[in-house]
Structure formats: C-alpha cells, structure tokens
N, C-alpha and C. Protein backbone atom coordinates (compact mmCIF):
# COMPACT_ATOMS: atom_id res chain seq x y z
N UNK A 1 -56.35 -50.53 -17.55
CA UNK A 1 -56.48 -51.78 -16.83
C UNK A 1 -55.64 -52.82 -17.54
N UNK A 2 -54.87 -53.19 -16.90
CA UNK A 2 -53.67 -54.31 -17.73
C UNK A 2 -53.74 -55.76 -16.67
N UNK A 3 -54.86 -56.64 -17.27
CA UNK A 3 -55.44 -57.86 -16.60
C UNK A 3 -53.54 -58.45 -16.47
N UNK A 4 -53.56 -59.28 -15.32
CA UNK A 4 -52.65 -59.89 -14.76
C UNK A 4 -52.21 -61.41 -14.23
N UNK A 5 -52.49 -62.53 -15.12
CA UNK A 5 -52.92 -64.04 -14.91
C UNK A 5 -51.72 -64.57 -13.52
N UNK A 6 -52.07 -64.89 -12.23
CA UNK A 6 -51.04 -65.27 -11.77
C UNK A 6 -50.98 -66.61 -11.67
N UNK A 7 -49.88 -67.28 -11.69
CA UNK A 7 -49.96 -68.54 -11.67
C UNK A 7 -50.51 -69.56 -10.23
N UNK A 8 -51.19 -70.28 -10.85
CA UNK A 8 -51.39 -71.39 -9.41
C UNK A 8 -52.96 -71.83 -10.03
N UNK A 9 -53.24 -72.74 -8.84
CA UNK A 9 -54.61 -73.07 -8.51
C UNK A 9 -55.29 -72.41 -7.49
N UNK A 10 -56.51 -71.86 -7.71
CA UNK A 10 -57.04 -71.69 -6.51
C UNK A 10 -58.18 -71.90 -5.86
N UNK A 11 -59.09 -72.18 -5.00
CA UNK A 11 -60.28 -72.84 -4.66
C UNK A 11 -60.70 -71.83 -3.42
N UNK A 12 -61.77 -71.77 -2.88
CA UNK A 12 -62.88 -71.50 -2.05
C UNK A 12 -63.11 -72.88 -0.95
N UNK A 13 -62.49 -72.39 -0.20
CA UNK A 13 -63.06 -72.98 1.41
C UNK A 13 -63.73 -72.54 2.51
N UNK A 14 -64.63 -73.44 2.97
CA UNK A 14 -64.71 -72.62 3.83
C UNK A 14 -65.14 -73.26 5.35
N UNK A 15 -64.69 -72.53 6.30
CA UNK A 15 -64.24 -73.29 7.72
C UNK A 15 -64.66 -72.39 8.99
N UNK A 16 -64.81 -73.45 9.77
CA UNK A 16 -65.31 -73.02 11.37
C UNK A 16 -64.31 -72.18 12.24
N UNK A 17 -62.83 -72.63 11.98
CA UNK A 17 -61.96 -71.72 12.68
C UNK A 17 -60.51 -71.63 11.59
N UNK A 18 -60.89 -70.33 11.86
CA UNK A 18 -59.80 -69.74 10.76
C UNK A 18 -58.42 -69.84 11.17
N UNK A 19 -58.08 -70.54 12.56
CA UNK A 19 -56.99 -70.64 12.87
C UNK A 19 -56.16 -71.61 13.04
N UNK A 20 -57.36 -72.75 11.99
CA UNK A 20 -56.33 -73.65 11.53
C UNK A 20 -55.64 -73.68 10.19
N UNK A 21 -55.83 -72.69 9.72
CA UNK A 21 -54.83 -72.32 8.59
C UNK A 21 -53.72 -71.43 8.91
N UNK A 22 -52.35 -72.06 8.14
CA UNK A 22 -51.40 -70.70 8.54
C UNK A 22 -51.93 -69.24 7.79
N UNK A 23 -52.18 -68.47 8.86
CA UNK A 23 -52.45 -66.64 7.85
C UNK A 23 -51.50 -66.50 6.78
N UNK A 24 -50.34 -67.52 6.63
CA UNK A 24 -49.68 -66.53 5.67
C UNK A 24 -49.85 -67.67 4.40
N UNK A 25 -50.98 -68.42 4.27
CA UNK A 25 -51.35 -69.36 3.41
C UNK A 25 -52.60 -68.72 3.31
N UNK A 26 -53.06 -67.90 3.31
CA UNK A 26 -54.60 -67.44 3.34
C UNK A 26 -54.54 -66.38 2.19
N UNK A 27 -55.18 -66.22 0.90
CA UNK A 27 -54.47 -65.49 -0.27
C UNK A 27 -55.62 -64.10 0.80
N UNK A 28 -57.43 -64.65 0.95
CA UNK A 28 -58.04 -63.99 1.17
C UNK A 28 -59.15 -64.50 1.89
N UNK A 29 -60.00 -63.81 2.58
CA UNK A 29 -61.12 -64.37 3.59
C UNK A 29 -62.09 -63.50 4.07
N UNK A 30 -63.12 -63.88 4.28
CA UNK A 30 -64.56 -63.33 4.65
C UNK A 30 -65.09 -64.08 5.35
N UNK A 31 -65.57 -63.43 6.62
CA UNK A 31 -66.49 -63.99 7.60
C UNK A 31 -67.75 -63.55 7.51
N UNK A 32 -68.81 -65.00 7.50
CA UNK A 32 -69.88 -65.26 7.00
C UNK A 32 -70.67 -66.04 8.30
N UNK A 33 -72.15 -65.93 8.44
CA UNK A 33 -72.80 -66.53 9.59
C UNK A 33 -71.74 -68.16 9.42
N UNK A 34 -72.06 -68.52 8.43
CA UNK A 34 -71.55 -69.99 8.58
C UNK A 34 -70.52 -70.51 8.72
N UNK A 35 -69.41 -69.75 8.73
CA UNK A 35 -67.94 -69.72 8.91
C UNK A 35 -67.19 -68.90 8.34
N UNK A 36 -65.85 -69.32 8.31
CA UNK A 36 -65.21 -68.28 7.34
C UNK A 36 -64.89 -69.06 5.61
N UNK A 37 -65.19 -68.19 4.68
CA UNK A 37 -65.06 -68.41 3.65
C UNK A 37 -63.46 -68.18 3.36
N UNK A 38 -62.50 -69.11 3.05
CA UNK A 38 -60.91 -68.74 2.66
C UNK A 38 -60.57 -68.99 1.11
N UNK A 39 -59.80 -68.20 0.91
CA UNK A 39 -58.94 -68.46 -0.67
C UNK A 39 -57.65 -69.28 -0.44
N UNK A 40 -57.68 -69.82 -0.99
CA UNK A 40 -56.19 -70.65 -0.92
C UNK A 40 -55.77 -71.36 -2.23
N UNK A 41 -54.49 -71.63 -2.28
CA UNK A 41 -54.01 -72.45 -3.09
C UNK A 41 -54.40 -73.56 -3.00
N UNK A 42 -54.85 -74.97 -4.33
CA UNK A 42 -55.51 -75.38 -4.35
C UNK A 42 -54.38 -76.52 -3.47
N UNK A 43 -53.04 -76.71 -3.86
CA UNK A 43 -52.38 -77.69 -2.84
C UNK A 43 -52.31 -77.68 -1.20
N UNK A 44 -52.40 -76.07 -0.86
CA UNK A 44 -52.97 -76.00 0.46
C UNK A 44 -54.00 -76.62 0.83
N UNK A 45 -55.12 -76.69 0.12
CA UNK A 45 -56.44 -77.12 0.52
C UNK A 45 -56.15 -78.79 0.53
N UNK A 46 -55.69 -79.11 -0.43
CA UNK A 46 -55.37 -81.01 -0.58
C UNK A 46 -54.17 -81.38 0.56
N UNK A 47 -53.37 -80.26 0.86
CA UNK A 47 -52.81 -80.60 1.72
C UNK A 47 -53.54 -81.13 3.63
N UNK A 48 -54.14 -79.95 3.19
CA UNK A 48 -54.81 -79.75 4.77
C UNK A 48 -56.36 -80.60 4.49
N UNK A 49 -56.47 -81.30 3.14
CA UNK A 49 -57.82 -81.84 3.08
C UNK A 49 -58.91 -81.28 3.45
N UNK A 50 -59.21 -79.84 2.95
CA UNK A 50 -60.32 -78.94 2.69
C UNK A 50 -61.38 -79.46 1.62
N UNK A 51 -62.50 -79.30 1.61
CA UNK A 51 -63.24 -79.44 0.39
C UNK A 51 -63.17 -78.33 -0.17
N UNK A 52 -63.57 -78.65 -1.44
CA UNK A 52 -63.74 -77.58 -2.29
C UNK A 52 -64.71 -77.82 -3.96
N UNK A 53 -64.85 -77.33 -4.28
CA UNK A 53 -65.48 -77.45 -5.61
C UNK A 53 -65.29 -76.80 -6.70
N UNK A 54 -64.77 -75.65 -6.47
CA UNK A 54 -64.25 -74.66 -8.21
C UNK A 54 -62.77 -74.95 -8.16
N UNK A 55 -62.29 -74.75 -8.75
CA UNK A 55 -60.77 -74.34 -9.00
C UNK A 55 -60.82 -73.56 -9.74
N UNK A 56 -60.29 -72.48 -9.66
CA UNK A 56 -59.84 -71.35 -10.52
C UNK A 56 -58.58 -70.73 -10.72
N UNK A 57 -58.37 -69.48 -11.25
CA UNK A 57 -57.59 -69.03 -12.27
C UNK A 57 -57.58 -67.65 -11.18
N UNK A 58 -56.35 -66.91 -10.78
CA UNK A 58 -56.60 -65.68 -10.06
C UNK A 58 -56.04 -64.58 -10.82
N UNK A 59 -57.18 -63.24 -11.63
CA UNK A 59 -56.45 -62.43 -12.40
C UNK A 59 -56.21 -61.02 -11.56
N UNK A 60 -55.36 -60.45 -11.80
CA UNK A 60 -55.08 -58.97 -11.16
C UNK A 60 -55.14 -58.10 -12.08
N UNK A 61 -56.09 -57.00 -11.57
CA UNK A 61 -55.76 -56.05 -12.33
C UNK A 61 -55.31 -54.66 -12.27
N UNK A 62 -54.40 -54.36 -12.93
CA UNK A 62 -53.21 -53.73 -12.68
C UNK A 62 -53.93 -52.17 -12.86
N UNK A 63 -54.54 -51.75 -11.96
CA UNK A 63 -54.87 -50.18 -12.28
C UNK A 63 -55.45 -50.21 -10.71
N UNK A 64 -54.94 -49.20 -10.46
CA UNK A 64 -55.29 -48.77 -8.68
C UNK A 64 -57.19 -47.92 -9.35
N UNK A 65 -57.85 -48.99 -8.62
CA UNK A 65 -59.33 -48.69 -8.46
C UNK A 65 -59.60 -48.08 -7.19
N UNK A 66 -60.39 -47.00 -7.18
CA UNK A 66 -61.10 -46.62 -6.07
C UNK A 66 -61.79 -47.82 -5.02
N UNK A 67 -61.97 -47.63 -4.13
CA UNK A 67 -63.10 -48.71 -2.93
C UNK A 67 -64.52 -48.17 -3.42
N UNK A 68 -64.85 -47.14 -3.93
CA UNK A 68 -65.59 -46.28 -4.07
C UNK A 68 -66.22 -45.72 -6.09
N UNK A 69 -65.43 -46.19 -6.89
CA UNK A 69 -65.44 -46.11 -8.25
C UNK A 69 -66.81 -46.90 -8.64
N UNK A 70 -67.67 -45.99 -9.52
CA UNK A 70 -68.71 -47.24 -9.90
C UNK A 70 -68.37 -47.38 -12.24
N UNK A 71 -68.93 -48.30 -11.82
CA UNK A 71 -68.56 -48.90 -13.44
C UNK A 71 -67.72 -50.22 -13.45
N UNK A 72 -66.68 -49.75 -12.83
CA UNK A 72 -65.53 -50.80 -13.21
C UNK A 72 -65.68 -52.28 -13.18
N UNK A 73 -66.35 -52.80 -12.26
CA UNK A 73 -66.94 -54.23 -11.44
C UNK A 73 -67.71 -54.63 -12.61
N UNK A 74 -68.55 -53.57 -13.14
CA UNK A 74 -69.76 -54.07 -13.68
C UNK A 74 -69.05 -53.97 -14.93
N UNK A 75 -68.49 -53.47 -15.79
CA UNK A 75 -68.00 -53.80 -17.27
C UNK A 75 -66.90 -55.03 -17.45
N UNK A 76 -66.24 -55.24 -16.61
CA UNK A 76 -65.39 -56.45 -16.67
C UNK A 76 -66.51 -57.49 -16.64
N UNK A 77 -66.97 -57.45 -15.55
CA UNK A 77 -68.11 -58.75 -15.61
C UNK A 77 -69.05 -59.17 -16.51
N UNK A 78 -69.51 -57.69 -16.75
CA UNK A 78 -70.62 -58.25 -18.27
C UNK A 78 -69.93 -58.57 -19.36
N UNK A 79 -68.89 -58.10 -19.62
CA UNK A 79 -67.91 -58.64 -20.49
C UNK A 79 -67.29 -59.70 -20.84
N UNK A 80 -67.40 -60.60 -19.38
CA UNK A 80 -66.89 -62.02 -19.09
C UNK A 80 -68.65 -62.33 -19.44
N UNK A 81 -69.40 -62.24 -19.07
CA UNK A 81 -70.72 -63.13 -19.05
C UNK A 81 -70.77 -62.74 -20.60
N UNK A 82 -70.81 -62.18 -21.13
CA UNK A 82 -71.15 -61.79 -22.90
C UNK A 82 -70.11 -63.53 -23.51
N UNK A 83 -69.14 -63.64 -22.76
CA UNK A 83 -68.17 -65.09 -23.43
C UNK A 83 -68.82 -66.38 -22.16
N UNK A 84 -69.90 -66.07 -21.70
CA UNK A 84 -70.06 -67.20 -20.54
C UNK A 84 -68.90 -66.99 -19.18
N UNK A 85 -68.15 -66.44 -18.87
CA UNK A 85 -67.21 -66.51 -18.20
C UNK A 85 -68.02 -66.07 -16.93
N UNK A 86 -68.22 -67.00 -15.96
CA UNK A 86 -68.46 -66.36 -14.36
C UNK A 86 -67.44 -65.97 -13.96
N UNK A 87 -67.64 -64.95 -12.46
CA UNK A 87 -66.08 -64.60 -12.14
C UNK A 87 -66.35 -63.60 -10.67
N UNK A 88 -65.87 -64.48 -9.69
CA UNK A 88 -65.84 -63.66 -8.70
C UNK A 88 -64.89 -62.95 -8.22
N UNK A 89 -65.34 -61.53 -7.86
CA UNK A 89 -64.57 -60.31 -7.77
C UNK A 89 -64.02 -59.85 -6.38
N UNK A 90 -62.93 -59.98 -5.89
CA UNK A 90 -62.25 -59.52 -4.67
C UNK A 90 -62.21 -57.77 -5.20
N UNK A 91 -62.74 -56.58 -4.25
CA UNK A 91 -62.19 -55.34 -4.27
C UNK A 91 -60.85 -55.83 -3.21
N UNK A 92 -59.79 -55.08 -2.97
CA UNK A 92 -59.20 -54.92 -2.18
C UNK A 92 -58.61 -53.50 -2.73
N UNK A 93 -57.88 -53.48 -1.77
CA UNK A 93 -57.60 -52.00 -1.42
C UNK A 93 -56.75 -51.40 -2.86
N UNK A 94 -55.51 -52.16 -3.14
CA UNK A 94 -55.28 -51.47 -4.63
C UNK A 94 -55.84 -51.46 -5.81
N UNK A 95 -55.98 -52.97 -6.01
CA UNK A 95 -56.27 -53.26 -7.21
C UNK A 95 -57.92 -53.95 -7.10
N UNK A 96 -58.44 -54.88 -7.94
CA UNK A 96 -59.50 -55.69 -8.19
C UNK A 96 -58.95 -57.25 -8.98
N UNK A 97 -59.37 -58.01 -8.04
CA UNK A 97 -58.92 -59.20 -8.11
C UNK A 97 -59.87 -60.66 -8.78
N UNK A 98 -59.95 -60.96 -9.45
CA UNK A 98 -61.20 -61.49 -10.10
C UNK A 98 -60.56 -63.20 -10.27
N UNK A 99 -61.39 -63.97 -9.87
CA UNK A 99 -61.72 -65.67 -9.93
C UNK A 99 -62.33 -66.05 -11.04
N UNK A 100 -61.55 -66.51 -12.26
CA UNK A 100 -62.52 -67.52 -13.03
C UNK A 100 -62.58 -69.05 -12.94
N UNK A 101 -63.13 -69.41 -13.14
CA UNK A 101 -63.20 -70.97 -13.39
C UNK A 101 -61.93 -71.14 -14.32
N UNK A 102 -60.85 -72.31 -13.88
CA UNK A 102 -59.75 -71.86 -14.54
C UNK A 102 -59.41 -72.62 -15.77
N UNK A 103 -60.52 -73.18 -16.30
CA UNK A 103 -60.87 -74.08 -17.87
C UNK A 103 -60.93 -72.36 -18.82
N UNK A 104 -61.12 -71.45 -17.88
CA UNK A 104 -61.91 -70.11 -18.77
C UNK A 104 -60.71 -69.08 -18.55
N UNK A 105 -59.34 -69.49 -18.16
CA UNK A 105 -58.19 -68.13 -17.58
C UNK A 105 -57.81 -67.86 -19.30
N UNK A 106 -57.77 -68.77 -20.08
CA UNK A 106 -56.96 -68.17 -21.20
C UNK A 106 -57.99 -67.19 -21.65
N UNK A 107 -59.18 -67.46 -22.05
CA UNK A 107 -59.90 -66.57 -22.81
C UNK A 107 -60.54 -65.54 -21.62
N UNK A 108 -60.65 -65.38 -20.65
CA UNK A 108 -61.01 -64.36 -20.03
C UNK A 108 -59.93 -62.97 -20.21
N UNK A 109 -58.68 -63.69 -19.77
CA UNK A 109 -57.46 -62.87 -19.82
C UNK A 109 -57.53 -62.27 -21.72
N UNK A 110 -58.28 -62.49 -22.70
CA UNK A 110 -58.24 -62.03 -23.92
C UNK A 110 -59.48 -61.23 -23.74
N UNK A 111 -60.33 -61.44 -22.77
CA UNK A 111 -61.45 -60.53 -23.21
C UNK A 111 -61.55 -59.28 -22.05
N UNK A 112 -60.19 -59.78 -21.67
CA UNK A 112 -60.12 -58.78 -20.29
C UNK A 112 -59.20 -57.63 -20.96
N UNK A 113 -58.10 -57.96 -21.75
CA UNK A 113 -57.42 -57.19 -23.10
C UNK A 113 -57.92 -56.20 -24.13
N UNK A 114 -59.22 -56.98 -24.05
CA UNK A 114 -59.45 -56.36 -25.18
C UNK A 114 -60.83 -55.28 -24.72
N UNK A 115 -61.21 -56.05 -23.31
CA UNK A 115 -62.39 -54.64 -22.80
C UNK A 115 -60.68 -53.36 -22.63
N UNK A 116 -59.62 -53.56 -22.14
CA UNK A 116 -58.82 -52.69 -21.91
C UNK A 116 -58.37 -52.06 -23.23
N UNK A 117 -58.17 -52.58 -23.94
CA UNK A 117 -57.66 -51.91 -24.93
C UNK A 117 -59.05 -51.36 -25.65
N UNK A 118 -60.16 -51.32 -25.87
CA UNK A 118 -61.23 -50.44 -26.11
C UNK A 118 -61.86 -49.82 -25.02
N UNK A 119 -61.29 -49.80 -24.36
CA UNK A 119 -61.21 -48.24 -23.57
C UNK A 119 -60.27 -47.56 -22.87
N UNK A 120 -58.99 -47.42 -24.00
CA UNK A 120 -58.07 -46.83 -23.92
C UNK A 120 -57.90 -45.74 -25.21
C-alpha cells in the first residue's frame, strides 16, 4: 500500500439535484434519502456557493484492493484513530480513497507509511 497525498481542497456537499453540478467537477457522490451527498473541490463549492463544513486532504492508495477484501478498511483506520485522525473511506473500484481533515494530511500520510511499511 503506497498512501498517495493529492493535492487540493476538498469538502462534502450535499444537494437536491445533482444536475446542477458539472459531472466532470464531481470527484465522487452518493445518493442518500436526503439528497445527494457530492465530493468536490473546495473552490468548486465557493464557486457555486455550496455549504460545507470539513475540508479535507484526499489520500490514494496505491494497491488495487478487492470490492470484497476484509482487513484493509479496518487497519488503516484504526491506525489513523490510534493518532486521532478521523477519515472517511471511498472503496472504489481500484484503489481505496480516504478523507482526512486536512490540518491531519501531513501526519496521516506518515502513519499511513509506516502501517505500509510494517506490513511489508
């Protein structure tokens, strides 16, 4: 697993019609009774005057995970909570995509290193 910091801001919105965002401004999204929940860049959101409340840090991680693998979700995470680090987890289809609060990207990305490199 070789954690992957990409650059930007990113925030959690979330909206009644998903088709007032351009799709190709949409990092990621889930439909929820209450609307749709979107990922976006945080200047998208100030652009289009979205609310929001986290800003975060978006890490990738570089190892093709199963949809289906169990462990993996759960050792990164307890790993981040062992340093305080919350962190919400996108599966998608290659990789696993994880949100920290982005006051917490430098040291997550070290403890994301170093769960990888002790278990290598």
């Amino acid at each position: 697993m070789t954690p992957l910091l990409n650059k930007g801001d990113y925030v959690f919105c979330t909206i009644k019609n998903i088709q007032t965002i351009p799709q190709n401004k949409i990092l990621g999204s889930f439909r929820e009774a209450e609307g749709f929940t979107v990922i976006i860049e945080k200047s998208i959101a100030d652009e289009l005057k979205l609310p929001y409340s986290y800003i975060s840090a978006w890490i990738t991680l570089n190892v093709h995970s199963s949809l289906d693998a169990v462990g993996l979700t759960a050792a990164f995470s307890n790993a981040l909570a062992k340093e305080n680090i919350g962190c919400n987890v996108v599966a998608a289809y290659y990789h696993d995509h994880i949100f920290v609060d982005q006051k917490d990207a430098a040291k997550a990305m070290e403890v994301l290193r170093q769960l990888s490199a002790d278990n290598s």
